[in-house]
Protein backbone atom coordinates (compact mmCIF):
# COMPACT_ATOMS: atom_id res chain seq x y z
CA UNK A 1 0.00 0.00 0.00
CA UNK A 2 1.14 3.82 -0.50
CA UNK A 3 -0.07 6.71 0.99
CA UNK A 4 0.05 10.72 0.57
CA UNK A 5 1.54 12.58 3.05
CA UNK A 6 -0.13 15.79 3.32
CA UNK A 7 -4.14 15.70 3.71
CA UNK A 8 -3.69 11.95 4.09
CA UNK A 9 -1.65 11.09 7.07
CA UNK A 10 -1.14 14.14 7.95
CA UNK A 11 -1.59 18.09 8.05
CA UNK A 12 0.30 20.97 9.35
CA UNK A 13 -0.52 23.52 12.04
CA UNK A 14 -2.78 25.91 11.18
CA UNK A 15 -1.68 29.37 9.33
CA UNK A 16 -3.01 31.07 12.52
CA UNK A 17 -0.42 29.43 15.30
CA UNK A 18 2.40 29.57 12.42
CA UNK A 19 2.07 33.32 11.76
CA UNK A 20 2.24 33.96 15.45
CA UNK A 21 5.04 31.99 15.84
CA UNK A 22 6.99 33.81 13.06
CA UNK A 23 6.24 37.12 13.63
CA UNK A 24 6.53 36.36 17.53
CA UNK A 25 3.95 39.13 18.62
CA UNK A 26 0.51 38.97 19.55
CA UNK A 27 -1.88 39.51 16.73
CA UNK A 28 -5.28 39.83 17.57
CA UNK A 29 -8.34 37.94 15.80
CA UNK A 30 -9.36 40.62 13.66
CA UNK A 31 -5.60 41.31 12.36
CA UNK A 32 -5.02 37.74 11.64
CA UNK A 33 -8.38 37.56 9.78
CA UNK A 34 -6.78 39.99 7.13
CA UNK A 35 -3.60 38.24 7.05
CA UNK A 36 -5.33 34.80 6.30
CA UNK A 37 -7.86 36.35 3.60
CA UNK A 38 -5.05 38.18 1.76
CA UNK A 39 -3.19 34.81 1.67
CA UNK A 40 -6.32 33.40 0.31
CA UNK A 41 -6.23 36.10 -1.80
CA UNK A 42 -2.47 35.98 -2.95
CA UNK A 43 -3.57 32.58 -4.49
CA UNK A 44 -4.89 34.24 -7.40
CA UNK A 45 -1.78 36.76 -7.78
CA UNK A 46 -0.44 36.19 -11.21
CA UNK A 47 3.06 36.03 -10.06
CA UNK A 48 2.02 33.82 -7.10
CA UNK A 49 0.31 31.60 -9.77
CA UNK A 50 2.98 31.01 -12.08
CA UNK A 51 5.07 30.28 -9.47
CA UNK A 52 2.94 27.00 -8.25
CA UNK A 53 3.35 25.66 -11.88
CA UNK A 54 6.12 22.53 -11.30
CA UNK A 55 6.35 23.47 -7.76
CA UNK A 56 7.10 19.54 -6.39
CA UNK A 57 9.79 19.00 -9.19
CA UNK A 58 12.87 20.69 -7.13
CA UNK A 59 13.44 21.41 -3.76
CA UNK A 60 13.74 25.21 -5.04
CA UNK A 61 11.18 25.32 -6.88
CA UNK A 62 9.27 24.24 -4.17
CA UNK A 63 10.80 26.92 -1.77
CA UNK A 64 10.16 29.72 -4.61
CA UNK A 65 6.43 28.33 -5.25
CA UNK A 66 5.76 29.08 -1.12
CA UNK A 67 7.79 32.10 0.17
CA UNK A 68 6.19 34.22 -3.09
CA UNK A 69 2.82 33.42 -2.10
CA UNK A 70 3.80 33.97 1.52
CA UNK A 71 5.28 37.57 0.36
CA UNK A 72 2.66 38.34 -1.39
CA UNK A 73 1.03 39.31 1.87
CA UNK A 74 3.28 42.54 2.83
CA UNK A 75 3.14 41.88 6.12
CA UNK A 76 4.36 38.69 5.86
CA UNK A 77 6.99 39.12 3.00
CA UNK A 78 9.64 40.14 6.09
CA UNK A 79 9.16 36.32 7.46
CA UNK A 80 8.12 34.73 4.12
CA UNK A 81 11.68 32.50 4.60
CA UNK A 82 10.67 31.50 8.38
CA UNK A 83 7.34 30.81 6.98
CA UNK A 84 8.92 28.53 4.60
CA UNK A 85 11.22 26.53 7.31
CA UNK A 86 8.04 25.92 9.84
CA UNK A 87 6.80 24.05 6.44
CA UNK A 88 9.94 21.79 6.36
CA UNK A 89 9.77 21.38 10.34
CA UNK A 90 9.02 18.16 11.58
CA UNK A 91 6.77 19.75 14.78
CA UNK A 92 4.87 21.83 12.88
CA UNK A 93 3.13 18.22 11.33
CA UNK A 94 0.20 16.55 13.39
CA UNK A 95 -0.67 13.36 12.07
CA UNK A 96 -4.64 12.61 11.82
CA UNK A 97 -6.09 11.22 15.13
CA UNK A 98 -6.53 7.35 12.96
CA UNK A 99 -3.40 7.53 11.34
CA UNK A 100 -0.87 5.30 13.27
CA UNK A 101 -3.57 3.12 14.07
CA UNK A 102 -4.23 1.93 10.78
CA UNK A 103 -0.29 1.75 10.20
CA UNK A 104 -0.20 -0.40 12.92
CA UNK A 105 -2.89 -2.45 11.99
CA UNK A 106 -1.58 -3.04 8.39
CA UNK A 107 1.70 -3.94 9.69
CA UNK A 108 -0.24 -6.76 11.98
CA UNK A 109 -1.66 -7.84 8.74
CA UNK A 110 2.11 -7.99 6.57
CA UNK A 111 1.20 -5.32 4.38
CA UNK A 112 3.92 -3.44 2.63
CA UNK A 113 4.11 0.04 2.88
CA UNK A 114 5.35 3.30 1.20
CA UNK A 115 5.07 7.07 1.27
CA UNK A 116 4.86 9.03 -2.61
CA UNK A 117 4.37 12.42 -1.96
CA UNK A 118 4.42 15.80 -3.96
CA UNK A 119 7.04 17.67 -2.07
CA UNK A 120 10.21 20.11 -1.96
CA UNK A 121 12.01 17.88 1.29
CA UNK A 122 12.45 14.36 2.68
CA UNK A 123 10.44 13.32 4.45
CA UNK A 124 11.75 10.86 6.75
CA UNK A 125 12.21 13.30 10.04
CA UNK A 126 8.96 14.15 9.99
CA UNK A 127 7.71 11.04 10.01
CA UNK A 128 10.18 10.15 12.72
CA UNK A 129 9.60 12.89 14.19
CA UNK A 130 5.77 11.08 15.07
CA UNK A 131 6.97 7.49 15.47
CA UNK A 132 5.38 6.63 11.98
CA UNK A 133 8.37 5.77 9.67
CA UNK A 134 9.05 2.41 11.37
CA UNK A 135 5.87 1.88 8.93
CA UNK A 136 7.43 2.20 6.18
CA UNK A 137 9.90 1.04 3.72
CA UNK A 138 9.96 2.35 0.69
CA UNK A 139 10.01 7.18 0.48
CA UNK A 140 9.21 8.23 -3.11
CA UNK A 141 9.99 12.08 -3.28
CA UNK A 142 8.79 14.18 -6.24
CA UNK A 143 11.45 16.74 -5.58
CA UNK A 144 14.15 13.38 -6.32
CA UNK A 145 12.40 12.61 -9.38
CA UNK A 146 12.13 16.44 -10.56
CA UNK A 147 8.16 15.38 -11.86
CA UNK A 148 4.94 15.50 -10.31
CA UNK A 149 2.18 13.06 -9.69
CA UNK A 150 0.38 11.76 -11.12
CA UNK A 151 3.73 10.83 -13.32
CA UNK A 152 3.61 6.67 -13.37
CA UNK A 153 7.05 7.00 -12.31
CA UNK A 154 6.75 8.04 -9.20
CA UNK A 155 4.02 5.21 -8.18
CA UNK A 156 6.18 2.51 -10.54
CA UNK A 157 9.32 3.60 -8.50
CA UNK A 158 7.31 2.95 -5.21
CA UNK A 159 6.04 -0.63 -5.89
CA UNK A 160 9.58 -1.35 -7.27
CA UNK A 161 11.04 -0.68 -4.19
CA UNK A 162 8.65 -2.35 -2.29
CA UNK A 163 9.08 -5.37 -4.53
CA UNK A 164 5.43 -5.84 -4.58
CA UNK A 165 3.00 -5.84 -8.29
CA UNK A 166 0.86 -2.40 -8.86
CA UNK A 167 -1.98 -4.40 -9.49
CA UNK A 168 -2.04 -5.76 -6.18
CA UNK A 169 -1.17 -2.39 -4.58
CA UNK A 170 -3.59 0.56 -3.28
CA UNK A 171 -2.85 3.94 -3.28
CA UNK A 172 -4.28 6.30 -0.59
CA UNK A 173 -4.19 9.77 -0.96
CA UNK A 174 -6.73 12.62 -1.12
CA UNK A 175 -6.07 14.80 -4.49
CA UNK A 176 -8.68 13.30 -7.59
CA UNK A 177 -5.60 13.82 -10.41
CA UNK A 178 -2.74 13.33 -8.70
CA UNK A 179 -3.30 10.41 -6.26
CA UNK A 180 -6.33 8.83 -8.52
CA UNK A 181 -3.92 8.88 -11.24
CA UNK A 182 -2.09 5.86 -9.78
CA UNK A 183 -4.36 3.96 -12.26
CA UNK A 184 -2.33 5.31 -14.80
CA UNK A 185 0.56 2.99 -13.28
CA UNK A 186 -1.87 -0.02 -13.10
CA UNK A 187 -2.42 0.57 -9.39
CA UNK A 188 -5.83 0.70 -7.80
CA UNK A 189 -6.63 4.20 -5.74
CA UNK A 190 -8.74 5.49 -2.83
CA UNK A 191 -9.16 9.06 -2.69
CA UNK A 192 -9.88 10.65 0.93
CA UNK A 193 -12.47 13.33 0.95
CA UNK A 194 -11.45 16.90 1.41
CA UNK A 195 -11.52 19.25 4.66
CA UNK A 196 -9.98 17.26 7.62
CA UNK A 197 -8.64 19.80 10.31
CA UNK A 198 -5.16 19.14 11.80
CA UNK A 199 -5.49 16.21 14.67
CA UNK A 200 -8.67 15.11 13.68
CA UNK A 201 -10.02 11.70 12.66
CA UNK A 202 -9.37 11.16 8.87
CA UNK A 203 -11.60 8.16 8.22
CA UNK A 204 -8.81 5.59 7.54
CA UNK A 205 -10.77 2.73 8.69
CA UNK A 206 -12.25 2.73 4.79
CA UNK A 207 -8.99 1.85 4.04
CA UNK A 208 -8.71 -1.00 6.53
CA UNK A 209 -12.41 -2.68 4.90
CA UNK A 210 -11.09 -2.22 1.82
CA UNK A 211 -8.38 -4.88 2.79
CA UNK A 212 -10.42 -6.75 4.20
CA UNK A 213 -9.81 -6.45 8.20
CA UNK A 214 -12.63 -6.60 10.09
CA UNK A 215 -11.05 -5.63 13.24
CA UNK A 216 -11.39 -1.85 12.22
């Protein structure tokens, strides 16, 4: 089996608590509500948007793709680089409520796992970081690859690694094109739904019936 990282397993701190950190003075709710909606808003910046394009091929394009939308808030373009590093930080990552228990449970059961991911970093400390890479065998980095899921690559790379066939291999994530496009590999793929919050329960169990444990 491979899983996402991000949105899957698990999800950073929220913009809120990071912006506090990094600018390391209060900021009260209303302040922060116009430094979250002009981030929101900075998504649509035509510099900020060309800047996303091939963001998970290179670790600097990846670093370019998030401290220009981070600058694009003027406030925030003086910590747009500390912004950046709380992304890479391992303790800035809470994993979902379910997560290591269904690890766990698919280790019980012999299954073979791997992490592909769409990322500018490795991402073995912050799964150490948890206690969660023991899970794991096999890190496929998109950064290492310089291409993108849902490039067959990536996923062929994984299963060859894990010495296991893609047709008897799942791939969890929670992004339609790029994890859904496993298929494209001859993998099979479930597809979490959006809007999990940081430390909640992400609704993993689906993934235990779908191999066939009862015990979830």
């Amino acid at each position: 089996m491979l899983f996402d990282f991000s949105g899957t397993l698990f999800q950073i701190g929220t913009y809120a608590d990071r912006i506090r950190a990094a600018l390391a003075r209060p900021v009260d709710d209303a302040a922060m509500d116009v430094l979250l909606s002009g981030l929101e808003a900075g998504l649509s910046d035509p510099e900020v948007v060309v800047a996303q394009r091939a963001r998970d091929v290179s670790a600097k394009a990846h670093r370019h793709a998030f401290t220009t939308w981070y600058a694009s808030v003027p406030e925030l373009a003086p910590v747009a680089e500390l912004l950046y590093e709380q992304l890479k930080a391992p303790e800035h990552w809470v994993p979902y409520t379910d997560s290591e228990s269904t690890l766990i449970q698919l280790r019980r059961d012999g299954v073979a796992m791997g992490v592909v991911s769409d990322v500018g970093w490795d991402l073995r400390a912050t799964f150490a970081h948890r206690g969660l890479d023991r899970y794991f065998s096999s890190w496929t980095h998109s950064f290492e690859f310089e291409t993108e899921k849902p490039d067959p690559l990536l996923f062929q790379h994984a299963c060859g690694e894990l010495g296991v066939d893609p047709a008897e291999t799942l791939m969890v994530g929670d992004h339609p094109a790029k994890d859904g496009g496993a298929v494209s590999a001859g993998l099979r793929a479930y597809v979490l739904p959006a809007g999990a919050a940081p430390g909640e329960v992400r609704g993993l169990d689906a993934v235990l019936r779908l191999v066939g444990d009862d015990s979830s």
